[in-house]
C-alpha atoms as a PDB file:
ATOM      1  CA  UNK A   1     -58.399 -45.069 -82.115  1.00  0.00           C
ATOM      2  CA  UNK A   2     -59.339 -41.765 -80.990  1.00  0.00           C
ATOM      3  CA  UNK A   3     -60.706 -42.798 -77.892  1.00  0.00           C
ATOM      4  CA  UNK A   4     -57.413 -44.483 -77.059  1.00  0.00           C
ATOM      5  CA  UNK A   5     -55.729 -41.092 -77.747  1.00  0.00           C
ATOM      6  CA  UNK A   6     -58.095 -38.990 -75.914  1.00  0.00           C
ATOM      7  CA  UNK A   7     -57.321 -41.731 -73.021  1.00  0.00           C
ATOM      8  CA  UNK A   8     -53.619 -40.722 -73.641  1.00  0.00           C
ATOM      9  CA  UNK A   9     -53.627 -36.701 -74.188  1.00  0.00           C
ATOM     10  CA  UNK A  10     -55.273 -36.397 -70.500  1.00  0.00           C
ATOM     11  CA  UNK A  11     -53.134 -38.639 -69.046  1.00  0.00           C
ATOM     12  CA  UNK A  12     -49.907 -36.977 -70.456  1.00  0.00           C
ATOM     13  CA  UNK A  13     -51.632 -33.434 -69.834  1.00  0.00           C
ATOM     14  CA  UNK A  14     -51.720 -34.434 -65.984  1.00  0.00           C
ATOM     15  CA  UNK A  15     -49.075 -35.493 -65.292  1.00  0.00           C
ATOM     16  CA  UNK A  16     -46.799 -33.190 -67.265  1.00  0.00           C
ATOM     17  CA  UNK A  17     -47.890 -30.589 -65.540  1.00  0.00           C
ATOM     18  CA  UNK A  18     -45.751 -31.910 -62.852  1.00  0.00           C
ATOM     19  CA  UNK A  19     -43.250 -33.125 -64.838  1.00  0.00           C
ATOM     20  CA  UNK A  20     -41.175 -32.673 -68.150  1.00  0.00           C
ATOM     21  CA  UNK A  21     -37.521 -33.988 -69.670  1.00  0.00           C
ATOM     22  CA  UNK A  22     -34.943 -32.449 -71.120  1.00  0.00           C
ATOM     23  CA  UNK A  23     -30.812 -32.008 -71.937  1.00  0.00           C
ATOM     24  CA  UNK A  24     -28.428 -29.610 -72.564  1.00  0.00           C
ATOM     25  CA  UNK A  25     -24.661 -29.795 -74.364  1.00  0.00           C
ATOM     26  CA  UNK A  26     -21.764 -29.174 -72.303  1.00  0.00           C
ATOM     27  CA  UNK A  27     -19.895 -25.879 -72.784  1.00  0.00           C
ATOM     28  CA  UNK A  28     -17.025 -27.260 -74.335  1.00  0.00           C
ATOM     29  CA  UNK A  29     -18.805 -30.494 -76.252  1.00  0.00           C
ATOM     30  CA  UNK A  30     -19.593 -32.117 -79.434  1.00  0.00           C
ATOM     31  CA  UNK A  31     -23.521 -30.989 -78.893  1.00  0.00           C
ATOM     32  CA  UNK A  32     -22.866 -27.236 -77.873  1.00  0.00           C
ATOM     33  CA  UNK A  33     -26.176 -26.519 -79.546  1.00  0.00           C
ATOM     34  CA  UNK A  34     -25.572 -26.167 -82.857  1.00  0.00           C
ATOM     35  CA  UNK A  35     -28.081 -25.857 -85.442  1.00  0.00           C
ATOM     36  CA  UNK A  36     -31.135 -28.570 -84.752  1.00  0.00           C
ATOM     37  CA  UNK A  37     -30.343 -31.728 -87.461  1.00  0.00           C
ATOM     38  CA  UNK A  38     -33.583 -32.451 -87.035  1.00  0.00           C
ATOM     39  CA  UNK A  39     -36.336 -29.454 -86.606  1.00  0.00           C
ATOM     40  CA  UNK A  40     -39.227 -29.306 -84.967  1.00  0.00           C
ATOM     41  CA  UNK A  41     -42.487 -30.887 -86.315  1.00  0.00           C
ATOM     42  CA  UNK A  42     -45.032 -28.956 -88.265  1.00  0.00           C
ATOM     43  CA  UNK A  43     -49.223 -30.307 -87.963  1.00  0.00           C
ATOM     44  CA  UNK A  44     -48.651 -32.099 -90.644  1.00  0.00           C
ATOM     45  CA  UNK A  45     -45.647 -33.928 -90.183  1.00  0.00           C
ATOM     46  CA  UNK A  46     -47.197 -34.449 -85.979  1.00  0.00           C
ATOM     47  CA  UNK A  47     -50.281 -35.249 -87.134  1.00  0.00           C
ATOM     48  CA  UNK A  48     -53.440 -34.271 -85.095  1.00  0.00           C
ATOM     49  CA  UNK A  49     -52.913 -35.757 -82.368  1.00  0.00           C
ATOM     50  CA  UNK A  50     -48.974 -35.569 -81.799  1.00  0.00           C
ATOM     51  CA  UNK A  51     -49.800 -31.482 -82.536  1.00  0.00           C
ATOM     52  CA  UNK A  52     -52.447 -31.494 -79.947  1.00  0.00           C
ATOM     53  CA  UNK A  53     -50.203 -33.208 -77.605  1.00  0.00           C
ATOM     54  CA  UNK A  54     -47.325 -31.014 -78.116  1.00  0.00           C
ATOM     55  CA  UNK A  55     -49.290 -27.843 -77.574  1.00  0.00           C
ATOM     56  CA  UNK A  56     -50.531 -28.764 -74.575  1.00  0.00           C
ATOM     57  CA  UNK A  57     -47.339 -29.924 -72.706  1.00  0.00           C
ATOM     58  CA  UNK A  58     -45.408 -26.868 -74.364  1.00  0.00           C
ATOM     59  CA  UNK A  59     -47.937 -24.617 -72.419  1.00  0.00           C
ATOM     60  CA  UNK A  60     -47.562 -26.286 -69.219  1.00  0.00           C
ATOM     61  CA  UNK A  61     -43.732 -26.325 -69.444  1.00  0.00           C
ATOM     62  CA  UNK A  62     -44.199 -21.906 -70.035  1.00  0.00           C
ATOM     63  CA  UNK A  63     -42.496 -22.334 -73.085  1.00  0.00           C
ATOM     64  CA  UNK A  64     -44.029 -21.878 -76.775  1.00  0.00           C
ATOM     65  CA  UNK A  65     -42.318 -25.002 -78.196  1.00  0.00           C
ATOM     66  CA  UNK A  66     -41.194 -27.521 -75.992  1.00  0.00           C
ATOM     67  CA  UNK A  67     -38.363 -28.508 -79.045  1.00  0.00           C
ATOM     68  CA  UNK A  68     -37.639 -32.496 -77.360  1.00  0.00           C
ATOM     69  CA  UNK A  69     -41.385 -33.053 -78.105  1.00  0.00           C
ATOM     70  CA  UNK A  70     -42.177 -31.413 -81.086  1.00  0.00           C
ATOM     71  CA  UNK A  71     -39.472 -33.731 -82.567  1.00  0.00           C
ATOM     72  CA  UNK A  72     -39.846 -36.869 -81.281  1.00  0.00           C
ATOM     73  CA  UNK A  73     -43.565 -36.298 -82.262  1.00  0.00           C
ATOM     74  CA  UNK A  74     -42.532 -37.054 -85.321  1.00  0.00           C
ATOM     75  CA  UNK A  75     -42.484 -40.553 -84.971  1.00  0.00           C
ATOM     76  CA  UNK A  76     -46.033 -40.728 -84.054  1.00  0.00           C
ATOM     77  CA  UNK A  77     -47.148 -43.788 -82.805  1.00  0.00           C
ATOM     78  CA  UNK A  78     -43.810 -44.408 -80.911  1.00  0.00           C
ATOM     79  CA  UNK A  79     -43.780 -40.578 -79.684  1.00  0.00           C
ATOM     80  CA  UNK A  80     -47.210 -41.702 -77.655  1.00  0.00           C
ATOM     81  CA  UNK A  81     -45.654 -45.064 -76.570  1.00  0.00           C
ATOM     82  CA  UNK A  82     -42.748 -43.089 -74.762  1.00  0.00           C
ATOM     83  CA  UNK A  83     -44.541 -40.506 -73.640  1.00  0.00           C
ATOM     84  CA  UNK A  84     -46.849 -43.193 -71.380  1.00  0.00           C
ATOM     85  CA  UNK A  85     -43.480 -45.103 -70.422  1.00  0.00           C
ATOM     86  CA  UNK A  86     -42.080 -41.875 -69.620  1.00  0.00           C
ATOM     87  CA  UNK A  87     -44.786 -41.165 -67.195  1.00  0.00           C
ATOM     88  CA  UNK A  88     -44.612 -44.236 -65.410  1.00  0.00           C
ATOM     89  CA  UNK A  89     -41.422 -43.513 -64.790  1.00  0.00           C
ATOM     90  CA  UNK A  90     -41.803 -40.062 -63.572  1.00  0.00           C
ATOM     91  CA  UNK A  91     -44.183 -38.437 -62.140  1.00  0.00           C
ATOM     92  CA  UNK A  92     -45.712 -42.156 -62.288  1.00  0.00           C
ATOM     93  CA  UNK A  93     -43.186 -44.278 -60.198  1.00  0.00           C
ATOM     94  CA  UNK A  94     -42.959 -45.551 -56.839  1.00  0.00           C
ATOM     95  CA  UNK A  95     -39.510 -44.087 -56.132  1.00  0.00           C
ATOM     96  CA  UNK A  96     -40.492 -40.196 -53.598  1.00  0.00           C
ATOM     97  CA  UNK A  97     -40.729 -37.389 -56.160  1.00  0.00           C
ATOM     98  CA  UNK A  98     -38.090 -36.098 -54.481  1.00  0.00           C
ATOM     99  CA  UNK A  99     -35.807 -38.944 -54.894  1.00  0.00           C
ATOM    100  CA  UNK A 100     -36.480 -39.132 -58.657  1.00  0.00           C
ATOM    101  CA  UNK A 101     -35.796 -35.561 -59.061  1.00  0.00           C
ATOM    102  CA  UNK A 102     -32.328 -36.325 -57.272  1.00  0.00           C
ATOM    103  CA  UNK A 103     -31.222 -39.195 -59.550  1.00  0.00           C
ATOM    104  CA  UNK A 104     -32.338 -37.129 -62.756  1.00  0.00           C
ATOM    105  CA  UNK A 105     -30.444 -34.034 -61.798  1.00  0.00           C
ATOM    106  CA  UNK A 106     -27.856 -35.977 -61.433  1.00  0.00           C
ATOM    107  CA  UNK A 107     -27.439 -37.751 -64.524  1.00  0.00           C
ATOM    108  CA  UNK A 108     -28.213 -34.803 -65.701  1.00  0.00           C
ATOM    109  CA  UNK A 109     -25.332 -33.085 -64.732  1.00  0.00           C
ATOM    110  CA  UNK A 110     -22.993 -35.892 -65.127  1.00  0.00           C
ATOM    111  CA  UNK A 111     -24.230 -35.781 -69.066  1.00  0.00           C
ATOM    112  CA  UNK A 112     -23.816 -32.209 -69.202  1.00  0.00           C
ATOM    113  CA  UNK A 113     -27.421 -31.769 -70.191  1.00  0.00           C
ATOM    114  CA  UNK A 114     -28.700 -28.655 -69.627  1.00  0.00           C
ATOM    115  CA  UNK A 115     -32.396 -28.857 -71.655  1.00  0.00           C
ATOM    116  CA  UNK A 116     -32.834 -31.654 -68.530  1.00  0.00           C
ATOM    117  CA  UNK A 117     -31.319 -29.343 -65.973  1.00  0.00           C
ATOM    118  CA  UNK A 118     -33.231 -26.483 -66.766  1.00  0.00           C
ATOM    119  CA  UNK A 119     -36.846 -28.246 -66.560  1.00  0.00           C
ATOM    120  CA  UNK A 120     -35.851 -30.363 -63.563  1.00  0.00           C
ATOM    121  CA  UNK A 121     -34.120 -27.561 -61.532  1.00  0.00           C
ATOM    122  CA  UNK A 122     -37.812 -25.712 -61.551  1.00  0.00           C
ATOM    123  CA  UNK A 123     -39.255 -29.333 -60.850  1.00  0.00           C
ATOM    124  CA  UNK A 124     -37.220 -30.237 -58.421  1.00  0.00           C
ATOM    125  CA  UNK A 125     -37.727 -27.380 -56.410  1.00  0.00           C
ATOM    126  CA  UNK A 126     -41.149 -27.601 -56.079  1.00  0.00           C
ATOM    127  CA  UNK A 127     -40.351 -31.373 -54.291  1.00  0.00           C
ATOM    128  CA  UNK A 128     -37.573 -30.271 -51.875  1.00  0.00           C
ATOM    129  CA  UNK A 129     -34.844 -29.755 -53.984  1.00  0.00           C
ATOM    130  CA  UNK A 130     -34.035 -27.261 -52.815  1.00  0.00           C
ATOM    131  CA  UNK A 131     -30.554 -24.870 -54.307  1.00  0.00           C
ATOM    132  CA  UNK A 132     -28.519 -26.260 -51.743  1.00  0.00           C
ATOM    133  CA  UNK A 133     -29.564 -29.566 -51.820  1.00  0.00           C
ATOM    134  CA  UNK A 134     -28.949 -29.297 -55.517  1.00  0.00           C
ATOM    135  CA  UNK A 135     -25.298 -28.056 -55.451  1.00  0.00           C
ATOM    136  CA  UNK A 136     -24.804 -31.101 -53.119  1.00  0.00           C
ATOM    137  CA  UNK A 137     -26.373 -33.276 -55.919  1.00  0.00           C
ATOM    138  CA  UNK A 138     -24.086 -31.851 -58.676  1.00  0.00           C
ATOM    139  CA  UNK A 139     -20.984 -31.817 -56.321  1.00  0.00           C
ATOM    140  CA  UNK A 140     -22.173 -35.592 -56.271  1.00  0.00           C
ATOM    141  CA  UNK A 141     -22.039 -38.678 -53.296  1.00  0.00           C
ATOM    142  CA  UNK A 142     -18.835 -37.544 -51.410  1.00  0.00           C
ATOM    143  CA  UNK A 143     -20.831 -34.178 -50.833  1.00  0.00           C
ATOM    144  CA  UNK A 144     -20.833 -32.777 -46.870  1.00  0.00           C
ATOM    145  CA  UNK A 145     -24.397 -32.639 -45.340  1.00  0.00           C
ATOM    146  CA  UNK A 146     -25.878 -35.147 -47.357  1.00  0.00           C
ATOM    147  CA  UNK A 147     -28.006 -37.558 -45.838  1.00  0.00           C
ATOM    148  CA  UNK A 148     -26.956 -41.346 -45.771  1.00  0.00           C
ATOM    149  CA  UNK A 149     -29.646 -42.388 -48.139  1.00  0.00           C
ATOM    150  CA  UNK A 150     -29.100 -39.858 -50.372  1.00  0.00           C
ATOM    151  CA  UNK A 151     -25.342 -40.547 -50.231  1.00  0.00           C
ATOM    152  CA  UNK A 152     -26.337 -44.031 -51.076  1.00  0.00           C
ATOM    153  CA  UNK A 153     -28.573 -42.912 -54.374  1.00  0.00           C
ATOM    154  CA  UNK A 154     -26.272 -40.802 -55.577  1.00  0.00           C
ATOM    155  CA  UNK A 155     -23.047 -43.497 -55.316  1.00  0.00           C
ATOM    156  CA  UNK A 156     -25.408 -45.958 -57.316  1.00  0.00           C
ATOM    157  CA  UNK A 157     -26.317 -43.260 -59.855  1.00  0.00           C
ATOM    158  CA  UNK A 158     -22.773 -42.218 -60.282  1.00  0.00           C
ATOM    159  CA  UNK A 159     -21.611 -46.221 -60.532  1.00  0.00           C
ATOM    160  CA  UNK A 160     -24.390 -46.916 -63.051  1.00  0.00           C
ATOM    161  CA  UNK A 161     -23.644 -44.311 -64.982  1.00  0.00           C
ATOM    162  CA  UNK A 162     -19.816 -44.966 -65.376  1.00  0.00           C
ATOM    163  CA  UNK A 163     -20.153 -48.680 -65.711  1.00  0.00           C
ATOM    164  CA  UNK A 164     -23.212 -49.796 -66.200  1.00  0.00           C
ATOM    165  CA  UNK A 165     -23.285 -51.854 -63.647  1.00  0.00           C
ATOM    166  CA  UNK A 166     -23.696 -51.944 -59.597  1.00  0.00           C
ATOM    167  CA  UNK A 167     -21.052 -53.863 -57.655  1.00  0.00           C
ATOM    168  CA  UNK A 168     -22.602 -56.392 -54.807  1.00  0.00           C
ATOM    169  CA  UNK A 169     -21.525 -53.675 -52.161  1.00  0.00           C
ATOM    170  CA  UNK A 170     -23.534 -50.570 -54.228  1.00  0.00           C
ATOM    171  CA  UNK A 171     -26.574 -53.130 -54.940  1.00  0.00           C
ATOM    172  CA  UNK A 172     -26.568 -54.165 -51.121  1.00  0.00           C
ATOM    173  CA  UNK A 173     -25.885 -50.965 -50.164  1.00  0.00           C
ATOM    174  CA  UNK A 174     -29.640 -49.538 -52.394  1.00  0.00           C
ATOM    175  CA  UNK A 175     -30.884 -52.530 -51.642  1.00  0.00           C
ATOM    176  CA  UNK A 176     -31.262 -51.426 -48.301  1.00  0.00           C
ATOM    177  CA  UNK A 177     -33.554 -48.533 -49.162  1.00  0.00           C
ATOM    178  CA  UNK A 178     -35.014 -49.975 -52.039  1.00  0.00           C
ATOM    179  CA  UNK A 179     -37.563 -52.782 -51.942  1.00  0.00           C
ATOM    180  CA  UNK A 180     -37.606 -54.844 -55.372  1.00  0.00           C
ATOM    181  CA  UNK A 181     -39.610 -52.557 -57.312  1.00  0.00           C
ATOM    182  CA  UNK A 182     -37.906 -49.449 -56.804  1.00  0.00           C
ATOM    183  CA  UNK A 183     -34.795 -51.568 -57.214  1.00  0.00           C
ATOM    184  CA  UNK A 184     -36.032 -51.971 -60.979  1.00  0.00           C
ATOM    185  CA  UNK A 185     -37.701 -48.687 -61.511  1.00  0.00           C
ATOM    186  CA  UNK A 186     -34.222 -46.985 -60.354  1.00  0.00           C
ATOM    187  CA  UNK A 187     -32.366 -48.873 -63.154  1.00  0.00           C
ATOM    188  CA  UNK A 188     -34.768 -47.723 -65.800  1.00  0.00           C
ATOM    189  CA  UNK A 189     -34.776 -44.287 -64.726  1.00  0.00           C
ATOM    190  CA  UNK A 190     -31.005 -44.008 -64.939  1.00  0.00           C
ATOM    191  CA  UNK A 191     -30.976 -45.553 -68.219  1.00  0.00           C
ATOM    192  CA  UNK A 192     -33.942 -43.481 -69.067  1.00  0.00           C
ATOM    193  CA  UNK A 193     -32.260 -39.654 -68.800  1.00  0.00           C
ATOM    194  CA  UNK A 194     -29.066 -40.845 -70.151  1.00  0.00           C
ATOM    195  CA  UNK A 195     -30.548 -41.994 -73.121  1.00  0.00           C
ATOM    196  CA  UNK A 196     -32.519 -39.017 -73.092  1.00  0.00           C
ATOM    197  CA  UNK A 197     -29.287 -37.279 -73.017  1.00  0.00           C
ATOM    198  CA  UNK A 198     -27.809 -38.610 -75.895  1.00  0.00           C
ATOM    199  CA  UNK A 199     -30.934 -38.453 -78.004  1.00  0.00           C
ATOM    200  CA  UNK A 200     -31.122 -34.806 -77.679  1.00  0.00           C
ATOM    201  CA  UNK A 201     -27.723 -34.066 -77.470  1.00  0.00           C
ATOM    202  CA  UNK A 202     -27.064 -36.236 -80.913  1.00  0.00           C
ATOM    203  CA  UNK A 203     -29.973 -34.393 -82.398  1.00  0.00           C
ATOM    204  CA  UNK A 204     -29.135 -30.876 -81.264  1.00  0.00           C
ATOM    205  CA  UNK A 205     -32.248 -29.780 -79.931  1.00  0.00           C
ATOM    206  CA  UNK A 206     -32.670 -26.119 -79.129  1.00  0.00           C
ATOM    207  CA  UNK A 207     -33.299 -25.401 -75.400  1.00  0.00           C
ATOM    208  CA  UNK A 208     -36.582 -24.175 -74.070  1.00  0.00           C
ATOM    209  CA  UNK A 209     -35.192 -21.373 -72.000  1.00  0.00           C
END
């Protein structure tokens, strides 16, 4: 009811202001940003409160149309259902902001998604991600001068992502700087941005910047 969405739009509001999603096609890809096969929602195909929502978190991000949400706001109902998962997830989640913002700009490069990389890069940086730090990330786990727990994210990102799987050593290995929960959030947020990545990459949606 509208209660329940008023519930939602501040709690989305808050914490996008620290956060946001996104993907970009690779230079030489399928998705190199084509024409969108899906455009961007009008108020009435949003509806009120989808509209509202996208507004809002298209002003925070300092863009006019945030594109991923004015078209997954098409869906409606299911648009609000992510959007609360989402934010659970990040800025919501028990994993360090700074550690999240790792593991995302890293799938993120590894997908070639540059609508992700551009909001997370700003992000990022305003957690301790800092440029170096990020050319580390992209240059991925074997990179000199990263720390051994970050070494240790980034090899279980980089496994996940090419098998979808951990071996017993990687698992141990997180395990070890993990406790249970972050264990399971850490899966999700992988699988999160790279199906992120494909979404937007499958639906060619226009970059913010």
């Amino acid at each position: 009811g509208p209660a329940r969405a008023l519930v939602l739009l501040t709690v989305t509001s808050s914490w996008y202001v620290r956060g946001s999603w996104c993907v970009r096609a690779h230079a030489g890809s399928v998705a190199r940003m084509s024409t969108p096969r899906i455009p961007s929602g009008s108020f009435s195909q949003l509806g009120p409160i989808n509209w509202v929502l996208c507004r809002i978190l298209s002003k925070v991000a300092g863009t006019p149309d945030a594109h991923l949400f004015s078209t997954l706001g098409r869906t409606r109902g299911l648009f609000r259902g992510w959007l609360f998962y989402s934010g659970k997830l990040m800025p919501g989640g028990r994993i360090s902001r700074k550690e999240t913002e790792l593991i995302i700009n890293r799938v993120a490069y590894l997908r070639d998604c540059g609508y992700e990389m551009d909001h997370h890069r700003r992000i990022g940086a305003r957690f301790g991600v800092t440029e170096e730090l990020l050319a580390q990330v992209k240059q991925g786990p074997q990179a000199p001068g990263l720390t051994p727990r970050h070494r240790k994210i980034l090899t279980a990102t980089d496994e996940l992502m090419d098998t979808k799987n951990l071996s017993d050593a990687t698992w141990a290995a997180l395990a070890g700087e993990f406790d249970y929960c972050q264990l399971i959030e850490f899966l999700l947020l992988v699988g999160q941005y790279d199906s992120l990545a494909t979404t937007i990459a499958t639906l060619r949606i226009e970059r913010d910047f």
